[in-house]
N, C-alpha and C. Protein backbone atom coordinates (compact mmCIF):
# COMPACT_ATOMS: atom_id res chain seq x y z
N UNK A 1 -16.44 -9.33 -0.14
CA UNK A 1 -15.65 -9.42 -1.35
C UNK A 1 -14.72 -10.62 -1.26
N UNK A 2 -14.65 -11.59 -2.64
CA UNK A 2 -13.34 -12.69 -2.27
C UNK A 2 -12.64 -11.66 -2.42
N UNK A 3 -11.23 -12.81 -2.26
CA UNK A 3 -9.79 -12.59 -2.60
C UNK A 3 -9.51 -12.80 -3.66
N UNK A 4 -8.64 -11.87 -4.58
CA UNK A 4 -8.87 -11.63 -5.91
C UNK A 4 -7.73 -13.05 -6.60
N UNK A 5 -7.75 -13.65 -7.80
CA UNK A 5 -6.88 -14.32 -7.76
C UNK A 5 -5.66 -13.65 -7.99
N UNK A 6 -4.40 -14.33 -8.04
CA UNK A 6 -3.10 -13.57 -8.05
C UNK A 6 -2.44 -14.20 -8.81
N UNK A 7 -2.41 -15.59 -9.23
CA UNK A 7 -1.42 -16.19 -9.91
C UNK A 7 -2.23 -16.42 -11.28
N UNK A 8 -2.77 -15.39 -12.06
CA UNK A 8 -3.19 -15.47 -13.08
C UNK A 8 -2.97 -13.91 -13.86
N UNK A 9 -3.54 -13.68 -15.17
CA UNK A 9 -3.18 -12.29 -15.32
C UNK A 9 -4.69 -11.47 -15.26
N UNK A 10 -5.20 -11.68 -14.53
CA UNK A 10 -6.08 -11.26 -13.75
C UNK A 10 -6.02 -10.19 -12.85
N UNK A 11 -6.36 -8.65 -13.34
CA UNK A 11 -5.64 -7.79 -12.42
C UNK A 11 -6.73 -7.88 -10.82
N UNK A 12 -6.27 -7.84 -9.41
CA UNK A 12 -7.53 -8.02 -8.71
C UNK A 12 -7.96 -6.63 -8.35
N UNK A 13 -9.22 -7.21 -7.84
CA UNK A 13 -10.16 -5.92 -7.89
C UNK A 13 -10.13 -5.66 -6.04
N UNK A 14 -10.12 -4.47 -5.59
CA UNK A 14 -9.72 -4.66 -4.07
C UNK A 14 -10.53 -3.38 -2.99
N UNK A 15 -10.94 -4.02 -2.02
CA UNK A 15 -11.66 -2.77 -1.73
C UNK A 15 -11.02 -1.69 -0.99
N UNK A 16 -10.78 -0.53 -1.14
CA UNK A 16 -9.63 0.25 -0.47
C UNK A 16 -9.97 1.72 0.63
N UNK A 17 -9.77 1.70 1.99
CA UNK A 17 -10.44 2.62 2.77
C UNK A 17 -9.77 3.83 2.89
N UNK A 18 -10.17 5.32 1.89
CA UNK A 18 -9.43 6.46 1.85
C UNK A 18 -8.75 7.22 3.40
N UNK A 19 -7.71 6.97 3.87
CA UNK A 19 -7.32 7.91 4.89
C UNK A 19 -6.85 9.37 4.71
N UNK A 20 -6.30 9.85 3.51
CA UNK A 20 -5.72 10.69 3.14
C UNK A 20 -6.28 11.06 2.02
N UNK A 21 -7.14 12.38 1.77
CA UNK A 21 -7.48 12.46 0.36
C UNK A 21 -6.65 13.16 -0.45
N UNK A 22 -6.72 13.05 -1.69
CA UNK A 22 -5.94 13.61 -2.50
C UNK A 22 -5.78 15.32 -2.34
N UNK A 23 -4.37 16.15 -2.28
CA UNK A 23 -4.91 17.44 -2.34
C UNK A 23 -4.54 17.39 -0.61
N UNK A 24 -4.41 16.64 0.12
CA UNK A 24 -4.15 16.65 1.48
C UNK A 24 -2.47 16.91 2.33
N UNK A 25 -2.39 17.74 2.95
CA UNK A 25 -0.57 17.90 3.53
C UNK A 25 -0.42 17.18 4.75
N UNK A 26 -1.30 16.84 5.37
CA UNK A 26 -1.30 15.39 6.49
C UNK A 26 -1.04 14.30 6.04
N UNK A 27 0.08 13.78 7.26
CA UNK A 27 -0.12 12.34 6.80
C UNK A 27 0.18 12.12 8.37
N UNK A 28 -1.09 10.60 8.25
CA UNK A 28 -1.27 10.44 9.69
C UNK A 28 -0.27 9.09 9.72
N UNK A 29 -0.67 8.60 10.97
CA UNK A 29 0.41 7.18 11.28
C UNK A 29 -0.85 6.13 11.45
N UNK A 30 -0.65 4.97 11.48
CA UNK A 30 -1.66 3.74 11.38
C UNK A 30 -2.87 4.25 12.62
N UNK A 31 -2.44 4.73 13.96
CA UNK A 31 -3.18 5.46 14.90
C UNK A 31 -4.39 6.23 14.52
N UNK A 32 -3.68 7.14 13.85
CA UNK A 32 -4.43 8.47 13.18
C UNK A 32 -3.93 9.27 13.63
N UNK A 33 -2.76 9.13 14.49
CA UNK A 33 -2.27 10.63 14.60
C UNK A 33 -1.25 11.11 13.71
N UNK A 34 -1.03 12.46 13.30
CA UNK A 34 0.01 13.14 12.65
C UNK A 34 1.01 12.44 13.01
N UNK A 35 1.81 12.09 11.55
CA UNK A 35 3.13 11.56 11.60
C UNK A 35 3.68 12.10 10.92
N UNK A 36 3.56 13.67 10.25
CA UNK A 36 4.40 14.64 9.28
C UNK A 36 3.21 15.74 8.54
N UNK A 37 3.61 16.71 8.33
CA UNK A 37 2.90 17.94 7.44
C UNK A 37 3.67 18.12 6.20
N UNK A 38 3.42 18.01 5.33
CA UNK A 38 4.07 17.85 4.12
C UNK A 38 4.24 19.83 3.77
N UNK A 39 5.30 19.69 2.71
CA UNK A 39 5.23 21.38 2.47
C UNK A 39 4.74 21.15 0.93
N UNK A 40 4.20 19.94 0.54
CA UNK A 40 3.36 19.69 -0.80
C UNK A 40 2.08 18.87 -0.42
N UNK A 41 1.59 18.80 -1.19
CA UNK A 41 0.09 18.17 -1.37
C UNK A 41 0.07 16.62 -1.69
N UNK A 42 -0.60 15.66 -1.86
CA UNK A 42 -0.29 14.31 -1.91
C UNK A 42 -1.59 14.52 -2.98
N UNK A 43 -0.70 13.63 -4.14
CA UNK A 43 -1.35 14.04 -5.42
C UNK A 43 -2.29 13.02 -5.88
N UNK A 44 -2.51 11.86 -4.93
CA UNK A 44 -3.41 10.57 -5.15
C UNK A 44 -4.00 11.01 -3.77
N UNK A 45 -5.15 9.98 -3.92
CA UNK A 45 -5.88 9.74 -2.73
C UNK A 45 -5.37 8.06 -1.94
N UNK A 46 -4.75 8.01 -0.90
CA UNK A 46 -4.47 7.03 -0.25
C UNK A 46 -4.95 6.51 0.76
N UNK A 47 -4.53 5.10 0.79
CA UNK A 47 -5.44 4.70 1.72
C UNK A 47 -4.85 3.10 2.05
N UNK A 48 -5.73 1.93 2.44
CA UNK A 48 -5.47 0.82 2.83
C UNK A 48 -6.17 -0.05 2.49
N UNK A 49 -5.85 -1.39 2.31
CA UNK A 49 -6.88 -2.37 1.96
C UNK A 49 -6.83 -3.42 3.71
N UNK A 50 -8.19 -2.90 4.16
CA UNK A 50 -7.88 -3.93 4.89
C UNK A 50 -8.58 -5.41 4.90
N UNK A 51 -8.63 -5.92 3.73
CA UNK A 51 -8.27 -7.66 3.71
C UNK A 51 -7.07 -8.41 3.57
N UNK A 52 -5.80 -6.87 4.10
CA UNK A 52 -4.36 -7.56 4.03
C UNK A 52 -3.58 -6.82 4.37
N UNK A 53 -2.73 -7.95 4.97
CA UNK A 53 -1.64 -7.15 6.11
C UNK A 53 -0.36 -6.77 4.89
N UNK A 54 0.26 -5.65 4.77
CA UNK A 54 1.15 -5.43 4.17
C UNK A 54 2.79 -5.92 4.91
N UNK A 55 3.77 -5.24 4.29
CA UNK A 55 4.69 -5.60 4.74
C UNK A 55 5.71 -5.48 5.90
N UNK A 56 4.93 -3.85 6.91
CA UNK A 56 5.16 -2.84 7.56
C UNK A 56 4.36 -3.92 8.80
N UNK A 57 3.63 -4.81 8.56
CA UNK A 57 2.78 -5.41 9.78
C UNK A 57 0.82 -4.60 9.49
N UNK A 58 1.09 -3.75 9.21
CA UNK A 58 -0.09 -3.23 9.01
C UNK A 58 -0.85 -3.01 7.93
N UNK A 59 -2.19 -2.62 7.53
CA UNK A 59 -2.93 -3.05 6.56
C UNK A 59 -2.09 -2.48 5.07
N UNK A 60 -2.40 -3.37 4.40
CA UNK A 60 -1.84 -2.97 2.82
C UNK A 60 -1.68 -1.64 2.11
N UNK A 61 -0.59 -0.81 1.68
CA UNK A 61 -1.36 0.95 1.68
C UNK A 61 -1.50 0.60 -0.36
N UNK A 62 -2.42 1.67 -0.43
CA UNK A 62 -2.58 1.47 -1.88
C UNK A 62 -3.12 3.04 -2.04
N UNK A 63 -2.66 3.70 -3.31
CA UNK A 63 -3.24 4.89 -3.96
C UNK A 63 -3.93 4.69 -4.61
N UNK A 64 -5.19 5.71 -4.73
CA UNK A 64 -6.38 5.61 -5.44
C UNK A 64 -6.37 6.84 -6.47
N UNK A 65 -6.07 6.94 -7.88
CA UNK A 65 -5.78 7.80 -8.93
C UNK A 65 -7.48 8.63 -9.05
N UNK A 66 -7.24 9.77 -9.86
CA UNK A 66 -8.59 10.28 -10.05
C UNK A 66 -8.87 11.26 -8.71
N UNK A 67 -10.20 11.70 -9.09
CA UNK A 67 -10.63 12.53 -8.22
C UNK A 67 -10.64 12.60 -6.74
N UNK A 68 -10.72 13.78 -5.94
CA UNK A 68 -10.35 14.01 -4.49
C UNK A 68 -11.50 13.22 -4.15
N UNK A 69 -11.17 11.99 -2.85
CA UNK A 69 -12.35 11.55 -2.03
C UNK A 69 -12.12 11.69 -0.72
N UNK A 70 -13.28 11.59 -0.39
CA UNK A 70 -13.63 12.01 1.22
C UNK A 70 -12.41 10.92 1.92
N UNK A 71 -11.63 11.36 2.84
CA UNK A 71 -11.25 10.59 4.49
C UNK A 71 -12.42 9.93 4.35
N UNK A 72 -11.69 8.60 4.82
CA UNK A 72 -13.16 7.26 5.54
C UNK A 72 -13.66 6.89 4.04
N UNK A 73 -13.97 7.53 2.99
CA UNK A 73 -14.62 6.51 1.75
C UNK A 73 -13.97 5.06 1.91
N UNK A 74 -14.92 4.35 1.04
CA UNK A 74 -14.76 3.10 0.76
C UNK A 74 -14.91 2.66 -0.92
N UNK A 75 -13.92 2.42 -1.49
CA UNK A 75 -14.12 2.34 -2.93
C UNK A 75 -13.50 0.86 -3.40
N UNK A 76 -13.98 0.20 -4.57
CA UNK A 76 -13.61 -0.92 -4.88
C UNK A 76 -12.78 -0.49 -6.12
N UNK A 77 -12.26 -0.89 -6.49
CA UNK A 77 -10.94 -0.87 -7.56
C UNK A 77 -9.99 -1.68 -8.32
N UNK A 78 -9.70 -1.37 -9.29
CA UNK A 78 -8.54 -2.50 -9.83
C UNK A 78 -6.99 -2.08 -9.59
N UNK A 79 -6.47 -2.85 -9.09
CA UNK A 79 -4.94 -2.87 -8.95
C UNK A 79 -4.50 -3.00 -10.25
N UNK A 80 -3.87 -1.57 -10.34
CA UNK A 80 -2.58 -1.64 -11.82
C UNK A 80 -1.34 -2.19 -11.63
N UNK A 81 -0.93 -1.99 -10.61
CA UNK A 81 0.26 -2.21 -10.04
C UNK A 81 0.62 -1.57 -9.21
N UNK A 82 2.22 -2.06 -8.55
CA UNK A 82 2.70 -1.33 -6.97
C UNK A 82 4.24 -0.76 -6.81
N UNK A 83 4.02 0.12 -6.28
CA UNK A 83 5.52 0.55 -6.28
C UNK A 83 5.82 0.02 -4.89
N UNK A 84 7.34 -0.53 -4.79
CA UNK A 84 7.98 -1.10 -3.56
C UNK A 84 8.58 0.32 -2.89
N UNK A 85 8.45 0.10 -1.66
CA UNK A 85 9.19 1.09 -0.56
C UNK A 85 10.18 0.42 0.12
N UNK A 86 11.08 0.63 0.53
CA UNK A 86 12.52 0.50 1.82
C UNK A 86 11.86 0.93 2.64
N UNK A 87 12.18 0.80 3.73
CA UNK A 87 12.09 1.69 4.78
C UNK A 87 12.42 1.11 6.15
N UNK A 88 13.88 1.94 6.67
CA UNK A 88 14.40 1.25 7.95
C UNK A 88 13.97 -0.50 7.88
N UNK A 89 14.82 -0.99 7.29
CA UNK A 89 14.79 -2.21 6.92
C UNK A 89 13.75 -3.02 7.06
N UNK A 90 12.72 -2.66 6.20
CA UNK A 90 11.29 -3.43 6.17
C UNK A 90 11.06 -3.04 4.37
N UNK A 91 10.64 -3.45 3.99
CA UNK A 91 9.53 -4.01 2.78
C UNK A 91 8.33 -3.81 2.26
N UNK A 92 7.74 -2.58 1.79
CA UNK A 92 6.17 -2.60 1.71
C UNK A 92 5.68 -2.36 0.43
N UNK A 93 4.82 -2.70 0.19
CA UNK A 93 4.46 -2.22 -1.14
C UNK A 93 3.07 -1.18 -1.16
N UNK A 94 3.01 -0.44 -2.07
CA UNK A 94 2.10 0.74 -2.30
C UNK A 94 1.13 0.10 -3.65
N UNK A 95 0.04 -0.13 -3.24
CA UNK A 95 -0.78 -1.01 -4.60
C UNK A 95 -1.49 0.20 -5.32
N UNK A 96 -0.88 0.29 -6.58
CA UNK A 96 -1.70 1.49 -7.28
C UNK A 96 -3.19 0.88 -7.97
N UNK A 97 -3.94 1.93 -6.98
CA UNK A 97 -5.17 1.61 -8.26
C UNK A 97 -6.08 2.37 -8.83
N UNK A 98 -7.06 2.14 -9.60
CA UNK A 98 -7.74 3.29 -10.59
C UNK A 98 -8.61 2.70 -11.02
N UNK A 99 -9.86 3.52 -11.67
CA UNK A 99 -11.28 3.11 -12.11
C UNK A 99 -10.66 2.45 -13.90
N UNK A 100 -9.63 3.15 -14.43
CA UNK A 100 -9.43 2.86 -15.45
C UNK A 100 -7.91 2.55 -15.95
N UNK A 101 -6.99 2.45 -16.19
CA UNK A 101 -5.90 1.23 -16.71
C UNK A 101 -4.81 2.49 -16.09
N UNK A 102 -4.05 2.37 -15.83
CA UNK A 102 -2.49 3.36 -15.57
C UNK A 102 -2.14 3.59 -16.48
N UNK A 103 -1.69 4.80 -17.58
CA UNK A 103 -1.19 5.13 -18.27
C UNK A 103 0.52 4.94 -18.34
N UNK A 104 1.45 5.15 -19.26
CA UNK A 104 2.34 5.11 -18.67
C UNK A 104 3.20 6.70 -18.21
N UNK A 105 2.53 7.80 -18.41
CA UNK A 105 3.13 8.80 -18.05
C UNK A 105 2.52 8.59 -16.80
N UNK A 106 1.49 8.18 -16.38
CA UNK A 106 0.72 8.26 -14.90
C UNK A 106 1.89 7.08 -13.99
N UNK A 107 2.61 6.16 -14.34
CA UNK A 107 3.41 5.42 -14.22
C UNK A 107 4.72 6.20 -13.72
N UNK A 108 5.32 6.82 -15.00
CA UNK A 108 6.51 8.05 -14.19
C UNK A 108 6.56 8.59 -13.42
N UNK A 109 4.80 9.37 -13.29
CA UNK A 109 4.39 10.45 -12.25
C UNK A 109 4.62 9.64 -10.71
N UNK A 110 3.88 8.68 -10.38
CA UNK A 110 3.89 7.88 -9.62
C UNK A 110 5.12 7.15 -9.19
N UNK A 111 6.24 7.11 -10.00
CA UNK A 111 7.39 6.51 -9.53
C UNK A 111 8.16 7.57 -9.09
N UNK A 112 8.39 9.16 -10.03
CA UNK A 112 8.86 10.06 -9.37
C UNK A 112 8.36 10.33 -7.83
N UNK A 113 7.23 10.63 -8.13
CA UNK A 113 6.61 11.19 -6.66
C UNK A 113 7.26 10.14 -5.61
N UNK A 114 7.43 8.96 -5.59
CA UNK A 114 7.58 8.28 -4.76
C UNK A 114 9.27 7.91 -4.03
N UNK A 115 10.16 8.25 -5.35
CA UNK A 115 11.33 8.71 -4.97
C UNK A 115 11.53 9.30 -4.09
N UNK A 116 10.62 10.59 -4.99
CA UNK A 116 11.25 12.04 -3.87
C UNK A 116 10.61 12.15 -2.62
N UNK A 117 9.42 11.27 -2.30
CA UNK A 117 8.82 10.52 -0.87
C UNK A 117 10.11 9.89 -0.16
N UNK A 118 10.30 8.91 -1.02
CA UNK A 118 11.67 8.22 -0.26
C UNK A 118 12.64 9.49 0.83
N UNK A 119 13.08 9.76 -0.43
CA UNK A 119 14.23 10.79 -0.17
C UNK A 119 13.94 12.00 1.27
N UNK A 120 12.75 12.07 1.24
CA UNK A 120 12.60 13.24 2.04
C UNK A 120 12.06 12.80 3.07
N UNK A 121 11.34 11.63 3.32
CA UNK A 121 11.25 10.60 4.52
C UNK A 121 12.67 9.73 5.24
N UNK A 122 13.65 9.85 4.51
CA UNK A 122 14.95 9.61 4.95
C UNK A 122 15.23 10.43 5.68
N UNK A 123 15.12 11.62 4.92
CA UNK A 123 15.82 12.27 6.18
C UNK A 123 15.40 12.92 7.31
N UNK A 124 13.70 12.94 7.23
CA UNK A 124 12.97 12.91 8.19
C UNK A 124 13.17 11.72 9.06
N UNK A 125 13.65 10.90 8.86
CA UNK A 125 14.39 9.08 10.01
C UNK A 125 15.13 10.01 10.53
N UNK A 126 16.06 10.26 9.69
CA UNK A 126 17.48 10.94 9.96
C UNK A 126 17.61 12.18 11.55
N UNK A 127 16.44 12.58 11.02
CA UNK A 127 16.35 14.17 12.07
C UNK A 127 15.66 13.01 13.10
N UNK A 128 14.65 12.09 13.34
CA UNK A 128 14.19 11.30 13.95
C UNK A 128 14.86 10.22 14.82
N UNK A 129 16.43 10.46 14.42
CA UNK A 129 17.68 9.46 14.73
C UNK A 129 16.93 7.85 14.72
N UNK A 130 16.55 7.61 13.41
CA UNK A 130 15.78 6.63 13.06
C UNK A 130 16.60 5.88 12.10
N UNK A 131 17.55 4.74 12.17
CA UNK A 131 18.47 4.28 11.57
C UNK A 131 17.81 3.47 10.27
N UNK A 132 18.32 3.14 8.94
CA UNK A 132 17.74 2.41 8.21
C UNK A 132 17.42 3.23 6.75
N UNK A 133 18.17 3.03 5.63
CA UNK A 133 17.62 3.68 4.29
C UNK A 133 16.10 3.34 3.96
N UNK A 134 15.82 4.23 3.62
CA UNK A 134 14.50 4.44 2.75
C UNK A 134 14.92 4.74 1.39
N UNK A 135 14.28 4.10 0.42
CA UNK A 135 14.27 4.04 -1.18
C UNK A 135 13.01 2.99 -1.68
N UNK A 136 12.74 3.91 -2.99
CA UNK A 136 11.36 3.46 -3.73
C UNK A 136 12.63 2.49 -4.39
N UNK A 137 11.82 1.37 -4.68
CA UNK A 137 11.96 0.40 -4.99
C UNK A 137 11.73 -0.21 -6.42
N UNK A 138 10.94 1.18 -6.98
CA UNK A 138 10.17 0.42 -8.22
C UNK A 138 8.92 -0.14 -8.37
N UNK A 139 8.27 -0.37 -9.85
CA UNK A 139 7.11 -0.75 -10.13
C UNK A 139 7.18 -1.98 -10.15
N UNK A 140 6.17 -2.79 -9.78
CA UNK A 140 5.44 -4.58 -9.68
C UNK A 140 4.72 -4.69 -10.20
N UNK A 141 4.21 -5.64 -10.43
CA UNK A 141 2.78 -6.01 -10.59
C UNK A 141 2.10 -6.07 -9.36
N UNK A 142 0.38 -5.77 -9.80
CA UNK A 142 0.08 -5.54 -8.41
C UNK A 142 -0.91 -7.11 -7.89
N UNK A 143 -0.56 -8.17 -9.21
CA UNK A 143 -0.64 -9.52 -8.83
C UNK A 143 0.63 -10.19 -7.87
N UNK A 144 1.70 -9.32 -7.60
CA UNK A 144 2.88 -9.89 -6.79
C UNK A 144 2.46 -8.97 -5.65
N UNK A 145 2.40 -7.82 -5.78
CA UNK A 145 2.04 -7.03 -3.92
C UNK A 145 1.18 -8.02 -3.52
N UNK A 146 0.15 -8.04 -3.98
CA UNK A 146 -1.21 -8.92 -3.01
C UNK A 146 -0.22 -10.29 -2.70
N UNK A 147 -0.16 -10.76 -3.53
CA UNK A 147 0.62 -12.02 -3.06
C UNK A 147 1.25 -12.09 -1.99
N UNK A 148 2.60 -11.20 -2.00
CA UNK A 148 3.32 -10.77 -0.82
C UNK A 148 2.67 -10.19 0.42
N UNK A 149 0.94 -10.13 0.37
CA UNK A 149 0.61 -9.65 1.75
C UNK A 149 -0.37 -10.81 1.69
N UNK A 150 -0.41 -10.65 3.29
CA UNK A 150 -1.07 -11.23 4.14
C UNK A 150 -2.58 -11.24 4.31
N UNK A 151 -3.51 -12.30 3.92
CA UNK A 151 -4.75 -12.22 4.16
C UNK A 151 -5.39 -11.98 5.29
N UNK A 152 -6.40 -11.36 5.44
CA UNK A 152 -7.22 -11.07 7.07
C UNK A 152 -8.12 -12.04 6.99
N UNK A 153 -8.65 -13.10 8.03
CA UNK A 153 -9.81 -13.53 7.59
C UNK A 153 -10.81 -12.53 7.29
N UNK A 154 -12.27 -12.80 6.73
CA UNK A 154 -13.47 -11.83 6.73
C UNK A 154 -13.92 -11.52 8.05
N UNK A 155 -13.86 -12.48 8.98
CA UNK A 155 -14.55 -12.03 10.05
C UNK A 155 -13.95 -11.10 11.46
N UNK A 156 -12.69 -10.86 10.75
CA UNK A 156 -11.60 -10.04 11.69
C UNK A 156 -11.37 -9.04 10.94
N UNK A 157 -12.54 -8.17 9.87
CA UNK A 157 -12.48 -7.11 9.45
C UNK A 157 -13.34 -6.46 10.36
């Protein structure tokens, strides 16, 4: 797959590898091991793009809207846009994407959820004596996330 363009209004199209399916109370760490059990469900299917390093150092995370997919799928997609994360003083962005356009109540849903992510990953630092606010950041374009990350070459996928 190229690299999608970014400085146009061209939304890019990106290929994204499911770690977490939707409907799932795990959430693992870049490893794969458990890094929290949620006492809710994770209402997208998430995952990573790896043709880019995000802002955390590690591959790009992006949600995939729509139906539950398998752990390990591989799906191609359009970036609607991204919500920004804090976190212990780093920078990342979350690239939302979907087979078909983001609505804007799907927009709220997605910015709430990600608050109250914030919020409750704080204080999971907190109990972790893990210094550094966490806060959602808000919606982007998801022609500025890609931008802001880092390309992989192809042959170091």
């Amino acid at each position: 797959m190229h690299a999608p363009a970014v400085k146009s209004d061209r939304l890019p199209r990106l290929e994204v590898l499911i770690e977490i399916p939707r409907g799932s109370f795990v959430k693992r760490d870049g490893g794969g091991r458990v890094d929290f059990i949620s006492p809710f469900p994770c209402p997208f299917n998430y995952g990573s793009v790896p043709r880019y390093i995000g802002g955390e150092g590690d591959y790009l995370d992006a949600i995939v809207l729509g139906p539950r997919l398998a752990q390990g799928a591989c799906v191609t997609v359009t970036a609607y846009g991204a919500v920004g994360l804090s976190e212990r003083h780093q920078y990342d962005d979350k690239v939302v994407c979907a087979h078909r356009a983001v609505t804007e109540q799907q927009k709220r849903h997605i910015l709430r959820f990600f608050h109250f992510y914030a919020f409750c990953k704080g204080w999971l630092n907190v109990l972790r004596c893990q210094s550094g606010r966490t806060q959602c950041e808000g919606w982007d374009t998801a022609q500025a996330a890609v931008a802001r990350a880092v390309p992989v070459p192809v042959q170091t996928i």
